[in-house]
Protein backbone atom coordinates (compact mmCIF):
# COMPACT_ATOMS: atom_id res chain seq x y z
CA UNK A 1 48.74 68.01 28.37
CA UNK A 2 46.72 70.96 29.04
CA UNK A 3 43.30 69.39 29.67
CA UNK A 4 41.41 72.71 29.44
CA UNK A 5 43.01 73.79 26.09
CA UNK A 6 41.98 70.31 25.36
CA UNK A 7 38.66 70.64 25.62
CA UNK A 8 38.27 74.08 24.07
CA UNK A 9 39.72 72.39 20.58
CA UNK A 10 36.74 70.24 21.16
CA UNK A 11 34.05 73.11 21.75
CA UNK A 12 30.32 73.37 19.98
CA UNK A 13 29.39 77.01 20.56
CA UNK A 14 25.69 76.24 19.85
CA UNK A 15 25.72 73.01 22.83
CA UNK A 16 27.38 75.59 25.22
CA UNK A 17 24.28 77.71 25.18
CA UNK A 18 21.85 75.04 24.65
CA UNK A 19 23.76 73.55 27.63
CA UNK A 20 23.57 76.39 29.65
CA UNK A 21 19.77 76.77 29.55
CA UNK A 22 19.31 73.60 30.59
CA UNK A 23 22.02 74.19 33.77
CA UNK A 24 21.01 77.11 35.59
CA UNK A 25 23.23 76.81 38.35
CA UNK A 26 26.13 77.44 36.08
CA UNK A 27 27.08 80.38 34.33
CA UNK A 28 27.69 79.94 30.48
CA UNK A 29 31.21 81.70 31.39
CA UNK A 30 31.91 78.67 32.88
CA UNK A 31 30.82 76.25 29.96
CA UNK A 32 33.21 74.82 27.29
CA UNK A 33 30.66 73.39 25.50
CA UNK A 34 31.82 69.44 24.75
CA UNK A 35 29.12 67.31 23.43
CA UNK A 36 28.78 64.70 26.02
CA UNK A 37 29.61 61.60 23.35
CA UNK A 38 32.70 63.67 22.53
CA UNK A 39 33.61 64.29 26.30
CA UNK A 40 33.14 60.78 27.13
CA UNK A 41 35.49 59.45 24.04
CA UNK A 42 38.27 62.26 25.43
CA UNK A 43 37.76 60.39 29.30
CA UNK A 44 38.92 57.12 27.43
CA UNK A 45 41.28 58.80 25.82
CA UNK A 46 43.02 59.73 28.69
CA UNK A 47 41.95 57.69 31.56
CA UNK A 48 44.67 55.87 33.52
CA UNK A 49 47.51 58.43 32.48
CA UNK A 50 49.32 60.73 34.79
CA UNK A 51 47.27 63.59 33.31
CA UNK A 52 44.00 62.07 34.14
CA UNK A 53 45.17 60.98 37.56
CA UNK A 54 46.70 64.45 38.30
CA UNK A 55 43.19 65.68 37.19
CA UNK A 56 41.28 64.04 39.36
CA UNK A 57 43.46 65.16 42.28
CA UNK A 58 43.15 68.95 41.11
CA UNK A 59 39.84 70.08 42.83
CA UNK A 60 38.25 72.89 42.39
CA UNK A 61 37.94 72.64 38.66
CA UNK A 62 36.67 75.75 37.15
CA UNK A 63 34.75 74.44 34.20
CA UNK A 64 31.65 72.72 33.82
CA UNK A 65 33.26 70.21 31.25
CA UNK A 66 35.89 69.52 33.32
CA UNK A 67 33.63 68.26 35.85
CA UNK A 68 31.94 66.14 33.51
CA UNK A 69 35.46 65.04 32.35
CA UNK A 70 35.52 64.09 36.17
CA UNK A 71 32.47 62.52 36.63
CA UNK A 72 33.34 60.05 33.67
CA UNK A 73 36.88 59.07 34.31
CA UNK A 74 35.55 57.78 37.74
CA UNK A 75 32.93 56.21 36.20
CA UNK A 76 36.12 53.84 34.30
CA UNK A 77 38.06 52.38 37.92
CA UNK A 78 37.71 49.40 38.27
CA UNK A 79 38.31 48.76 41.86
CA UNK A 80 35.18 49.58 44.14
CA UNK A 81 37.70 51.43 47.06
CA UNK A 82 39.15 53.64 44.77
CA UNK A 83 36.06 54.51 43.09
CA UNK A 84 34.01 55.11 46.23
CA UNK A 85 36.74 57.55 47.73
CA UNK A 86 37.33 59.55 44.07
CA UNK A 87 33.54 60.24 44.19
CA UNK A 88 33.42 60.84 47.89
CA UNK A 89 35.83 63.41 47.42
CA UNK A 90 34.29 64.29 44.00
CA UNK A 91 30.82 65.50 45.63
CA UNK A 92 31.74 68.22 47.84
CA UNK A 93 32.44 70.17 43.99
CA UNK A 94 29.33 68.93 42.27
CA UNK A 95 27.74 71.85 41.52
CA UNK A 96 24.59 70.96 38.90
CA UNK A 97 22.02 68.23 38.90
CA UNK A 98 23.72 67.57 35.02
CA UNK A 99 26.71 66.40 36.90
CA UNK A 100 25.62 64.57 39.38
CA UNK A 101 22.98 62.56 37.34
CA UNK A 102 26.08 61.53 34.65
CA UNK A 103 28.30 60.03 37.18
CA UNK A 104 27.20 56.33 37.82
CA UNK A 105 29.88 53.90 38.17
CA UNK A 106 29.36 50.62 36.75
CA UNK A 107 31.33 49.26 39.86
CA UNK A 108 28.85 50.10 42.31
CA UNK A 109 26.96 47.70 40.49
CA UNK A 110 29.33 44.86 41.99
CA UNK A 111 29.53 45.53 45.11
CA UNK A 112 26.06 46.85 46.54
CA UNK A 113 26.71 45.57 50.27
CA UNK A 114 29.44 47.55 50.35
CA UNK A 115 28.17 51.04 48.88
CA UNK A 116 25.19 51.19 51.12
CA UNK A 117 27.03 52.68 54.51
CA UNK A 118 28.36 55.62 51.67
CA UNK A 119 25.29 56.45 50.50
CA UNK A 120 23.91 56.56 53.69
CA UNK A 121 26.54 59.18 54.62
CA UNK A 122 25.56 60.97 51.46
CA UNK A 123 21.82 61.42 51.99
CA UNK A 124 23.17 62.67 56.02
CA UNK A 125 25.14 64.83 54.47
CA UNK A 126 22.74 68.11 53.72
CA UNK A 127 24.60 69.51 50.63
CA UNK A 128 22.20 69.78 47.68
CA UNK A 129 23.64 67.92 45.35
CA UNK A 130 25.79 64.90 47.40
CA UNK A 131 22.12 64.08 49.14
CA UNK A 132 20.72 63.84 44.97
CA UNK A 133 23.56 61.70 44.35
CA UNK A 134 22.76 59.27 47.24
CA UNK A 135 19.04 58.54 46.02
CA UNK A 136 20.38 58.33 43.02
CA UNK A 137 22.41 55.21 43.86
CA UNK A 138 19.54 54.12 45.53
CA UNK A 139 17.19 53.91 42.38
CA UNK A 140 19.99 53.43 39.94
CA UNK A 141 20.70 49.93 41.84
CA UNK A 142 18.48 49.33 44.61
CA UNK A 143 14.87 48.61 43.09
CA UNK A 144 15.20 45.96 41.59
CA UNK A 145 16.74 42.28 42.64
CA UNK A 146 18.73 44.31 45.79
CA UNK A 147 15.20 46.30 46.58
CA UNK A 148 14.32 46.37 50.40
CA UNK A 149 11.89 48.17 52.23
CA UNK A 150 13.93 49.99 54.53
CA UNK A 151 15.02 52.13 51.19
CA UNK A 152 12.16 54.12 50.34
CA UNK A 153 12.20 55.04 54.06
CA UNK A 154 15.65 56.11 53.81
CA UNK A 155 14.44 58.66 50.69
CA UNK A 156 11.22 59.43 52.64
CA UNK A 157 13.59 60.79 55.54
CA UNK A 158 15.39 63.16 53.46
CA UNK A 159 13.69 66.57 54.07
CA UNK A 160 14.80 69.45 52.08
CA UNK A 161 13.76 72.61 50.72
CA UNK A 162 15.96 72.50 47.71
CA UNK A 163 14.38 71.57 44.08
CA UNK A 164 16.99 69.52 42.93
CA UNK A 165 17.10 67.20 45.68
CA UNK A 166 13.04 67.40 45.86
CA UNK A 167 13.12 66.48 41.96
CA UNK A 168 15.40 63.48 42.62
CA UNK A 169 13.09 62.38 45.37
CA UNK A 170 9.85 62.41 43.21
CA UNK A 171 11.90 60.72 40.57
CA UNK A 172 12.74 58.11 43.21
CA UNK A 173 9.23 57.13 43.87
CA UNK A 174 8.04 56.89 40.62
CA UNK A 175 10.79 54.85 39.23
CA UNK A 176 9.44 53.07 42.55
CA UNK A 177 6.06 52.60 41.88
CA UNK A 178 7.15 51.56 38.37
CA UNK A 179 9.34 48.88 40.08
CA UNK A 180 7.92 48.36 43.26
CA UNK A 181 4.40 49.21 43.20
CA UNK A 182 3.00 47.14 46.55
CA UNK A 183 5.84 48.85 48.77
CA UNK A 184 6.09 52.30 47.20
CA UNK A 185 1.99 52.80 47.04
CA UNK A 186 1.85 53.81 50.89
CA UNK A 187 3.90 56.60 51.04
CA UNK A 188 1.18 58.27 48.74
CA UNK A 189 -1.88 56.84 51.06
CA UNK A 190 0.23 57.70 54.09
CA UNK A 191 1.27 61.40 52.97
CA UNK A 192 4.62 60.60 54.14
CA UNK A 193 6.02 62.93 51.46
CA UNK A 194 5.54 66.53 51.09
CA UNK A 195 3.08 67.70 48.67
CA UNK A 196 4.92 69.02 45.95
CA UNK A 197 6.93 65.97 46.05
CA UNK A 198 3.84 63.66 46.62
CA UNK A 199 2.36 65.24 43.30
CA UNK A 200 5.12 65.38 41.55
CA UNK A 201 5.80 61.78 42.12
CA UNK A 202 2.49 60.96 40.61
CA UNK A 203 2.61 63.37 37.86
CA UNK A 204 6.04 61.28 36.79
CA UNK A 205 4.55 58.11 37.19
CA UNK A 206 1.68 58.67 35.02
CA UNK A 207 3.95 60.00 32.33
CA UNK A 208 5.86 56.04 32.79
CA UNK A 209 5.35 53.60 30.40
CA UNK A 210 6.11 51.57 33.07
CA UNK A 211 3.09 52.01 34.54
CA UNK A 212 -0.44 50.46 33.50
CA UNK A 213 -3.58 52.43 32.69
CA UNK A 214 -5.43 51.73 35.69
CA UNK A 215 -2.70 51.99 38.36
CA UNK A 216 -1.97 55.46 36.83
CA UNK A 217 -6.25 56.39 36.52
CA UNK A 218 -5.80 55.39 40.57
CA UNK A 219 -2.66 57.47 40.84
CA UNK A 220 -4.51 60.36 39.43
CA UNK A 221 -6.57 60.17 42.03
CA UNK A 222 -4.39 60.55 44.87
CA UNK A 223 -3.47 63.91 44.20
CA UNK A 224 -3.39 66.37 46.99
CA UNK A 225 -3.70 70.00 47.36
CA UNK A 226 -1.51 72.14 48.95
């Protein structure tokens, strides 16, 4: 099997380019252009053959797809080791916030204890896109039953100067406030996030239907200028 020729049989010409407007990080050279419901059906397709498993260990890949391909036939193992060290190994190659946001294994889930020292590692780790994918655990499956305060701090830390992890971070804060209201509230009243990120968070917040009215009217008010 010839999982690129694969993937072209499965190409929409019109989601490559819609795709690559939306992915700016990515050339549309380097875009197939599989629907993402068709992409996932082709990872259960294949997942748990040799191909698959010979895919996973062939890194670089050189198309977008196939590291959306990637992304989903971790997303299918079963076991939390062998999931934790396939994305481990996986991040280094992320390349697009698209990518990284996909990939959320439903094992993590299971075994939170145990994920925490990894994404730790991840947010440590200064590459754009393996420090999005570590809050991203975080408010995937840390806010809600497994929430504890020390988390937020550990997002707070993270100081960057790249827009896709400074997205993720405002993203972070107001799935928080949504979520956690009482313990995300005072890093707004403290300023313990950077502006942009401290108005962003609110602007995303306010747009929540999570949210009620008059915790977003007080939100509003919180703004800052730069």
């Amino acid at each position: 099997m010839n999982i690129p020729e694969e993937l072209s049989a499965l190409s929409d010409p019109e989601y490559r380019q819609f795709q690559a407007n939306l992915t700016p990080t990515v050339t549309i050279e380097r875009m197939i252009g599989v629907r993402v419901p068709v992409l996932r059906e082709f990872a259960r397709k294949i997942h748990g053959t040799p191909e698959a498993e010979a895919f996973l260990r062939e890194l670089p890949h050189k198309y977008y797809d196939e590291n959306n391909l990637h992304a989903f036939l971790i997303e299918k193992e079963k076991l939390f080791d062998n999931c934790a060290k396939k994305v481990d190994n996986f991040l280094p190659f992320v390349d697009n916030w698209a990518t990284c946001d996909m990939m959320r294994p439903k094992v993590f889930g299971k075994h939170l204890p145990e994920l925490l020292p990894y994404i730790q590692r991840w947010l440590a780790s200064g590459e754009t896109y393996t420090v999005r994918y570590g809050i991203e655990m975080l408010m995937s499956f840390y806010l809600d039953e497994a929430f504890a305060t020390e988390y937020p701090a550990w997002v707070a830390a993270v100081k960057s100067e790249e827009y896709y992890v400074n997205m993720m971070i405002a993203w972070y804060f107001a799935t928080a406030l949504a979520k956690q209201y009482e313990a995300a509230l005072p890093y707004l009243l403290e300023h313990k996030l950077s502006v942009w990120v401290h108005n962003k968070t609110i602007q995303k917040a306010v747009e929540s239907r999570r949210i009620a009215p008059k915790q977003k009217e007080y939100l509003r008010s919180l703004r800052r200028k730069g």
